[in-house]
PDB file of N, CA and C in Angstrom:
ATOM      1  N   UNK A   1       0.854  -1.174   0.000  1.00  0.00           N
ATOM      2  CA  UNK A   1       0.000   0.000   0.000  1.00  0.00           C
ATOM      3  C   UNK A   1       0.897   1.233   0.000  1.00  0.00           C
ATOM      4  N   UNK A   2       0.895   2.215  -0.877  1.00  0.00           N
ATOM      5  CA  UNK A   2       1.325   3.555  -0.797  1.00  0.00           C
ATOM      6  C   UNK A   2       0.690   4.456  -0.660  1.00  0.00           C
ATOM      7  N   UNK A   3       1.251   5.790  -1.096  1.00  0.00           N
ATOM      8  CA  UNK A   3       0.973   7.253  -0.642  1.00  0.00           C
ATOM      9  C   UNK A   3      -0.478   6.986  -1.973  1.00  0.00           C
ATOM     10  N   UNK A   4       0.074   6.446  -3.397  1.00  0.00           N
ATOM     11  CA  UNK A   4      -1.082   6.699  -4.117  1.00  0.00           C
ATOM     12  C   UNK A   4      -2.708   6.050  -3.750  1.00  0.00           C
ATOM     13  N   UNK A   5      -2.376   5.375  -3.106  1.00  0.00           N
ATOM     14  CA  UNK A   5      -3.629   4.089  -3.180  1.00  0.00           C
ATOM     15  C   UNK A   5      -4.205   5.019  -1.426  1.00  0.00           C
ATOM     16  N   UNK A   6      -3.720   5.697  -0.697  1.00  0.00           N
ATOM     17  CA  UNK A   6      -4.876   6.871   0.210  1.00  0.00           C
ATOM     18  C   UNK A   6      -5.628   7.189  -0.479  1.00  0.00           C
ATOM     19  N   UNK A   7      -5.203   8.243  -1.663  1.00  0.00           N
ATOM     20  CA  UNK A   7      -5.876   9.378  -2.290  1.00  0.00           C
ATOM     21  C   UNK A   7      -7.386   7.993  -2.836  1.00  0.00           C
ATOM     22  N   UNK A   8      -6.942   6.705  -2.864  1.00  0.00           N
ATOM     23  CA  UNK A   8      -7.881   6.180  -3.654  1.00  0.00           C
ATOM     24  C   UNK A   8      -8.831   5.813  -2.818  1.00  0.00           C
ATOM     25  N   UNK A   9      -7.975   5.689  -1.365  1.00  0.00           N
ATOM     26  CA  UNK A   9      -8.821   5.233  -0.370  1.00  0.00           C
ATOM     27  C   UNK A   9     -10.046   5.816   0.022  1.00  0.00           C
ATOM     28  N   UNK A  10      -9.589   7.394  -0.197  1.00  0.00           N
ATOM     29  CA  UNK A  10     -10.632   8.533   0.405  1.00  0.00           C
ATOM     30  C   UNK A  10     -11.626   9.005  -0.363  1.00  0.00           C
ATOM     31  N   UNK A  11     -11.159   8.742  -2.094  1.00  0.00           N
ATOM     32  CA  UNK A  11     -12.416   8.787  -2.942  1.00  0.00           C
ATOM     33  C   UNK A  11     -12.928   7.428  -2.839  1.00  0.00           C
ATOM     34  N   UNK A  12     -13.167   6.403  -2.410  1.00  0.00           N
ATOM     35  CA  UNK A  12     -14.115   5.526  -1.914  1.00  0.00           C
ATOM     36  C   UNK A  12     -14.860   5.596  -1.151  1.00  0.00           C
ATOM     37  N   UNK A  13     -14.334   6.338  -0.260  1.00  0.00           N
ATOM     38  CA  UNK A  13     -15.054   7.174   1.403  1.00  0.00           C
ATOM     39  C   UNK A  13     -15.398   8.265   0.612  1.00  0.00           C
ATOM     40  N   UNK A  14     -15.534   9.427   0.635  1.00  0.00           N
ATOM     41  CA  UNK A  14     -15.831  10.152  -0.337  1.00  0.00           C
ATOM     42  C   UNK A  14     -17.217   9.754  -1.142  1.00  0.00           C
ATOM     43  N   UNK A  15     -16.916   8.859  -1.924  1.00  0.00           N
ATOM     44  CA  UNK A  15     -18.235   8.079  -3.054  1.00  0.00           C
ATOM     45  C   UNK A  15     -19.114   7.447  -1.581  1.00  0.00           C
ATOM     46  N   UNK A  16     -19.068   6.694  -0.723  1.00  0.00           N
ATOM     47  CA  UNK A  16     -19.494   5.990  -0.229  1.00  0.00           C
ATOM     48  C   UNK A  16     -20.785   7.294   0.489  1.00  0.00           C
ATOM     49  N   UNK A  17     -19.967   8.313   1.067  1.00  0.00           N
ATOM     50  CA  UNK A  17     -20.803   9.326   1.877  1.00  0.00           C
ATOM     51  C   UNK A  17     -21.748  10.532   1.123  1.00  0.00           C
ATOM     52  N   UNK A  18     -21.079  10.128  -0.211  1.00  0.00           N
ATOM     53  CA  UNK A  18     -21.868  11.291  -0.645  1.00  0.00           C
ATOM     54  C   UNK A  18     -21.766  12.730  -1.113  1.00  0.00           C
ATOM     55  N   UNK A  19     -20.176  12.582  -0.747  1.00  0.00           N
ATOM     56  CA  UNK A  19     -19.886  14.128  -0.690  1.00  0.00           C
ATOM     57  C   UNK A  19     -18.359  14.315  -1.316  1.00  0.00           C
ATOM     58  N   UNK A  20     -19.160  15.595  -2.403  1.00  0.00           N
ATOM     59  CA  UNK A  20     -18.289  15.582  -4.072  1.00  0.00           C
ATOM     60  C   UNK A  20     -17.197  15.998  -3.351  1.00  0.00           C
ATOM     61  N   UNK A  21     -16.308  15.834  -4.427  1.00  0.00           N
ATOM     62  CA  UNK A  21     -15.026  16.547  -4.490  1.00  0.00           C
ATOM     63  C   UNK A  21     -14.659  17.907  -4.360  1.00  0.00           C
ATOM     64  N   UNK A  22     -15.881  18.586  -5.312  1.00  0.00           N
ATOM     65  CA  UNK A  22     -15.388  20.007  -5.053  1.00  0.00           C
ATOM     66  C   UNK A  22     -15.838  20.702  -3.567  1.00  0.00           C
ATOM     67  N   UNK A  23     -16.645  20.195  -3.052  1.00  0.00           N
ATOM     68  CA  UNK A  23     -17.192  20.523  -1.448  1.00  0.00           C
ATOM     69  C   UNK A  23     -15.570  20.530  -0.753  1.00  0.00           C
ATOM     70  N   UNK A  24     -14.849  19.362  -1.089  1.00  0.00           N
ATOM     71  CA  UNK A  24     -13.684  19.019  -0.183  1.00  0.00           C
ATOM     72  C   UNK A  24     -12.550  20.041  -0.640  1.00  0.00           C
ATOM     73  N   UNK A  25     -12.792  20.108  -1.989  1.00  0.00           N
ATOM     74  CA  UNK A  25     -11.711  21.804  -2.682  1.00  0.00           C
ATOM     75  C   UNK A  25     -12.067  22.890  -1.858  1.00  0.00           C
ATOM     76  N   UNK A  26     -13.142  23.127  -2.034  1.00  0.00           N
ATOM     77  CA  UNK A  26     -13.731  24.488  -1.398  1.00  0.00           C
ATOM     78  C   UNK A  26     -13.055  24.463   0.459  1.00  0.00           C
ATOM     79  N   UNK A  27     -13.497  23.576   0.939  1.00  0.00           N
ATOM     80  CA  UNK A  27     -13.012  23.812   2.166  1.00  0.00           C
ATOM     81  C   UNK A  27     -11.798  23.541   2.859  1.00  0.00           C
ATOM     82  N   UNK A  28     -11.188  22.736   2.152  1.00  0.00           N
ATOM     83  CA  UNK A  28      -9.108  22.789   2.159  1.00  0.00           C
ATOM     84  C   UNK A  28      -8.778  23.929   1.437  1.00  0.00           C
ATOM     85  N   UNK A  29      -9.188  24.329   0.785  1.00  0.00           N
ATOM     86  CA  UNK A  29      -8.502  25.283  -0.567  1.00  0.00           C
ATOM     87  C   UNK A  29      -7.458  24.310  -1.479  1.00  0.00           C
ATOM     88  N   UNK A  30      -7.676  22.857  -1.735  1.00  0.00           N
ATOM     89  CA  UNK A  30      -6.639  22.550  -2.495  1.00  0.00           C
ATOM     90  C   UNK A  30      -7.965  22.859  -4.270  1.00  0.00           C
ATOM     91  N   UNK A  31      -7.242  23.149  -5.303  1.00  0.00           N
ATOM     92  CA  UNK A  31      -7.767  23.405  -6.352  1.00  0.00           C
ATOM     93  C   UNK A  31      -8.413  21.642  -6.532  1.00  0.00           C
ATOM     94  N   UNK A  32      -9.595  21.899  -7.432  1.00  0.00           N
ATOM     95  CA  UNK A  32     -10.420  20.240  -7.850  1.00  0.00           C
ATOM     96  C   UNK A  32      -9.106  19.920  -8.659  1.00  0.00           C
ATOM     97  N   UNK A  33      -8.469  20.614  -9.384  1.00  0.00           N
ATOM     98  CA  UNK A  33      -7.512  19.578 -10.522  1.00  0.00           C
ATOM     99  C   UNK A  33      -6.953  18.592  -9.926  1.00  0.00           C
ATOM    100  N   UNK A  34      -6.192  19.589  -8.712  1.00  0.00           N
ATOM    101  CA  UNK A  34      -5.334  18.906  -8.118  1.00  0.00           C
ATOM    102  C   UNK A  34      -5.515  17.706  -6.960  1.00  0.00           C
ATOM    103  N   UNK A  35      -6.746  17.963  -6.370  1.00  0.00           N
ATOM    104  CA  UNK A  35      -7.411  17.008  -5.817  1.00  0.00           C
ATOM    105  C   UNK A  35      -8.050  15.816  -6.337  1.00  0.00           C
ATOM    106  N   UNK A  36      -8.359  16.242  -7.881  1.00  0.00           N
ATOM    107  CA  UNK A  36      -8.844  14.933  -8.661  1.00  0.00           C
ATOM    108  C   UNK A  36      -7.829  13.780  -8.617  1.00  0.00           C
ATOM    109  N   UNK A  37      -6.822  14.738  -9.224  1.00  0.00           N
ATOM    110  CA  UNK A  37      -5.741  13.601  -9.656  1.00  0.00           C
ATOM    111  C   UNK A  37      -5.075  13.084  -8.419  1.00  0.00           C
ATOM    112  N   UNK A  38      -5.337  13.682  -7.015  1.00  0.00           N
ATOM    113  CA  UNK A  38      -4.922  12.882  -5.920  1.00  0.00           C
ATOM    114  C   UNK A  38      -5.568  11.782  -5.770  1.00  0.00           C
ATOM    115  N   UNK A  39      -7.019  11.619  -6.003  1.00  0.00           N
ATOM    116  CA  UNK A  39      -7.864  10.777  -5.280  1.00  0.00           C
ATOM    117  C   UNK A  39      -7.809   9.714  -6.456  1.00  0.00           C
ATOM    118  N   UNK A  40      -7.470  10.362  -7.359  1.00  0.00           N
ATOM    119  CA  UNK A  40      -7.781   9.036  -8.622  1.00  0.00           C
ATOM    120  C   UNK A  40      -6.129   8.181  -8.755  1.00  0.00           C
ATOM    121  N   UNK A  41      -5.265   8.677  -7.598  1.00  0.00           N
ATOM    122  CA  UNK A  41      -3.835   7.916  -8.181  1.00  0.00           C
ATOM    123  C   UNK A  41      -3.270   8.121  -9.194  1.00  0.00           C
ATOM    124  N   UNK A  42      -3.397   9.842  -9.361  1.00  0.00           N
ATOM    125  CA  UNK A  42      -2.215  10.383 -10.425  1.00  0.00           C
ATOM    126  C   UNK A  42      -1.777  11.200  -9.652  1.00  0.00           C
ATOM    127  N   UNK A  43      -1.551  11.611  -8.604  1.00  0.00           N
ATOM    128  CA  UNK A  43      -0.546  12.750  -7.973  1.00  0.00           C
ATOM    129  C   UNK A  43      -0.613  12.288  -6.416  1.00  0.00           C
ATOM    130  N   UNK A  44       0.591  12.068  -5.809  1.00  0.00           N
ATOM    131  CA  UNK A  44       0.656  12.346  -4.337  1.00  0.00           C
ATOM    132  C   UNK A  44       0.372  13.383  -3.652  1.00  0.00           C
ATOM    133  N   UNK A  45      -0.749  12.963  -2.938  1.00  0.00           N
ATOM    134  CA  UNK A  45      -1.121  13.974  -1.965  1.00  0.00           C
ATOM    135  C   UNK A  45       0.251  14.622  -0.636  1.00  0.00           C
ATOM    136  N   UNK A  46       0.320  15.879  -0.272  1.00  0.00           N
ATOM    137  CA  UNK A  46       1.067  16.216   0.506  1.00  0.00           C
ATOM    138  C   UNK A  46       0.197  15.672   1.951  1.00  0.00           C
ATOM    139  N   UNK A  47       0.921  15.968   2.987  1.00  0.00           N
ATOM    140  CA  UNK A  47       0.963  15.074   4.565  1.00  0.00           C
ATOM    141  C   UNK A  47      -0.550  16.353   4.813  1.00  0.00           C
ATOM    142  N   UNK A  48       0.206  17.554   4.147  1.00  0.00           N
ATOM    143  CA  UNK A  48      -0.891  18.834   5.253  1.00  0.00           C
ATOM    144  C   UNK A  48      -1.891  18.743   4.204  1.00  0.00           C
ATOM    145  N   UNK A  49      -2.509  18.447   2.847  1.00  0.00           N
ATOM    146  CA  UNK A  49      -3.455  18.237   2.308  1.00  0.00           C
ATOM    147  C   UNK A  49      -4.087  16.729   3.299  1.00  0.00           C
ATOM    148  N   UNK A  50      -3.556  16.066   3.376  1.00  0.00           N
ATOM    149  CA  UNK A  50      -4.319  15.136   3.617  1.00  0.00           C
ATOM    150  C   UNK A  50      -4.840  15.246   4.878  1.00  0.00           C
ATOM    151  N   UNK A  51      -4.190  15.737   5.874  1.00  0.00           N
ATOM    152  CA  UNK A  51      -4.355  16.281   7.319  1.00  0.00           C
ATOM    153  C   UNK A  51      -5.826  16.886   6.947  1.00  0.00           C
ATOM    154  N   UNK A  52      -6.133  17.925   5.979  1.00  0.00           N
ATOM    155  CA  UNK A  52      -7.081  19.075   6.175  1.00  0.00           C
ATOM    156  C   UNK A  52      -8.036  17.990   5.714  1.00  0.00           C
ATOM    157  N   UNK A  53      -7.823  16.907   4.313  1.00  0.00           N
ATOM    158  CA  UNK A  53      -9.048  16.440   4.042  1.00  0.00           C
ATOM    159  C   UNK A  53      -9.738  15.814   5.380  1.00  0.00           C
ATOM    160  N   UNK A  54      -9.142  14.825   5.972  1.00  0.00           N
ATOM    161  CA  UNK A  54      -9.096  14.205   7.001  1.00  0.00           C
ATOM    162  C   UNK A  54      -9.995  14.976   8.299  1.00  0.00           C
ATOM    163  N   UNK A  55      -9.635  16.343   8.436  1.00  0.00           N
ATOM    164  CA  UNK A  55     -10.177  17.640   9.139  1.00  0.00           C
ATOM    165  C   UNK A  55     -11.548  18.147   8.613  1.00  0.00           C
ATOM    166  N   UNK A  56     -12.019  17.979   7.396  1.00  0.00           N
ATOM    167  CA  UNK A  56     -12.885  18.680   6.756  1.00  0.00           C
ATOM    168  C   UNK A  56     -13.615  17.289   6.629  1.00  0.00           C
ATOM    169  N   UNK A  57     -13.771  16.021   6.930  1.00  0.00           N
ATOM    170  CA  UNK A  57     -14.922  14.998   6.847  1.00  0.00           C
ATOM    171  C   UNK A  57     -14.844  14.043   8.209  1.00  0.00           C
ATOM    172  N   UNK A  58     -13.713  15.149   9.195  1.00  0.00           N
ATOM    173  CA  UNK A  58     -13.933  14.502  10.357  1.00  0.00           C
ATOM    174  C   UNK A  58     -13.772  12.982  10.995  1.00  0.00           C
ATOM    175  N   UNK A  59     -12.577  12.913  10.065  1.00  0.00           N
ATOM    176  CA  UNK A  59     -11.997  11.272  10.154  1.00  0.00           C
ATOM    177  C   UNK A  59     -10.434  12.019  11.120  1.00  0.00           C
ATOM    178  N   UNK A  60      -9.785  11.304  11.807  1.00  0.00           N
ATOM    179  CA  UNK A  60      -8.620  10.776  12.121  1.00  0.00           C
ATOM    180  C   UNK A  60      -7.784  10.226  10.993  1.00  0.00           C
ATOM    181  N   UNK A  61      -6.189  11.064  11.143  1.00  0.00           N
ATOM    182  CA  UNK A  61      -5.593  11.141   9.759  1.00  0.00           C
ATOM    183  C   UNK A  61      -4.908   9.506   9.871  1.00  0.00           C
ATOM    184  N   UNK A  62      -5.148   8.481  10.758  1.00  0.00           N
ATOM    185  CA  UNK A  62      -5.047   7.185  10.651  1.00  0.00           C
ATOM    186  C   UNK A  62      -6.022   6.363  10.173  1.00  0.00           C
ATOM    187  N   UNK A  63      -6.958   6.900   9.613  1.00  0.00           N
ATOM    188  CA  UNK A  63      -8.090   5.975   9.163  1.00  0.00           C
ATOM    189  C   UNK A  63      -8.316   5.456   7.444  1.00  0.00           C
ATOM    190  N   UNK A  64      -6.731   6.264   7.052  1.00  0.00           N
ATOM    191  CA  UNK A  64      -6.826   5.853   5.669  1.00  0.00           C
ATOM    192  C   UNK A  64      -5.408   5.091   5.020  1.00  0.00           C
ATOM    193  N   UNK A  65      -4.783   5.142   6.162  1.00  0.00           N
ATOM    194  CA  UNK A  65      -3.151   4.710   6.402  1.00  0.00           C
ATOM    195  C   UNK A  65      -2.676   3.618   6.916  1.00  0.00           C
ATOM    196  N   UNK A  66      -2.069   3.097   6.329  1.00  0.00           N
ATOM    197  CA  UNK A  66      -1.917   1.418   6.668  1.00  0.00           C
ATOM    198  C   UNK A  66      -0.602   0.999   7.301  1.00  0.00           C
ATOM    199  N   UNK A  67      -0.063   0.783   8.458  1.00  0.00           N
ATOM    200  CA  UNK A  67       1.080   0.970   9.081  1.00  0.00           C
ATOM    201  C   UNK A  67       1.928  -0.288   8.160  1.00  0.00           C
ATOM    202  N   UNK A  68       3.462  -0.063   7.714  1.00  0.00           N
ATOM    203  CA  UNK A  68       4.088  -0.731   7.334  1.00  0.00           C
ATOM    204  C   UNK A  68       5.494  -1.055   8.179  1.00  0.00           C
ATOM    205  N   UNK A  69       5.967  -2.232   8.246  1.00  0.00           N
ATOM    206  CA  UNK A  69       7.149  -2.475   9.049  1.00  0.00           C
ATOM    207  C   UNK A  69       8.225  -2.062   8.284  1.00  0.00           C
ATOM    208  N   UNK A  70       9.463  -1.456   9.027  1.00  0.00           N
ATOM    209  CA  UNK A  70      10.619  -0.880   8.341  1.00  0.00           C
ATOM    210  C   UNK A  70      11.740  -1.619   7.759  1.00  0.00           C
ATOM    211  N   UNK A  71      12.015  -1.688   6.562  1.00  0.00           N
ATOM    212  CA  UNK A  71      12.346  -2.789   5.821  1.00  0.00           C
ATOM    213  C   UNK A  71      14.430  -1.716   6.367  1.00  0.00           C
ATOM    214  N   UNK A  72      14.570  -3.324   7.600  1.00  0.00           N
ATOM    215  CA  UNK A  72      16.115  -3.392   7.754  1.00  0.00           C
ATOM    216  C   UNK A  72      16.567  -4.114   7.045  1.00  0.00           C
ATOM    217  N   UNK A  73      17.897  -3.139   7.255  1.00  0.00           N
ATOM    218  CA  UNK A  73      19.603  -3.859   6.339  1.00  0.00           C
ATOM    219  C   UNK A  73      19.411  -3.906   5.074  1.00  0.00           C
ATOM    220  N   UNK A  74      18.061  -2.722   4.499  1.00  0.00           N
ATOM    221  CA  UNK A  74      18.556  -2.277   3.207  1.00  0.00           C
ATOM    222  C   UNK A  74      19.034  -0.842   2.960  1.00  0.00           C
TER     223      UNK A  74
END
């Protein structure tokens, strides 16, 4: 699981609740372009975009993040 497959996570959540994309532009201020192509897995979302989406639908910024173990002795 990576940084791209959140953005995909949250337009599932997102689709699931009901509530468009541009609602979530408007109240982060990130532009729809740029938010499209986050949620669809063409652009990495930054830590403080995702923080605000996370802030603006009232989730905990662990609820879309999948803890990974730290790959030693590479």
């Amino acid at each position: 699981m990576d940084n791209l497959d959140v953005g995909l996570r949250i337009k599932e959540y997102l689709d699931e609740k009901g509530i468009a994309q541009a609602f979530i532009s408007r109240k982060t201020g990130i532009p729809l372009p740029k938010l499209n192509l986050s949620l669809n897995g063409h652009r990495r979302m930054t830590f403080s975009e995702y923080q605000n989406i996370c802030w603006v639908i009232g989730e905990n910024t662990d609820k879309f993040l999948t803890p990974k173990p730290p790959e030693i002795g590479k």
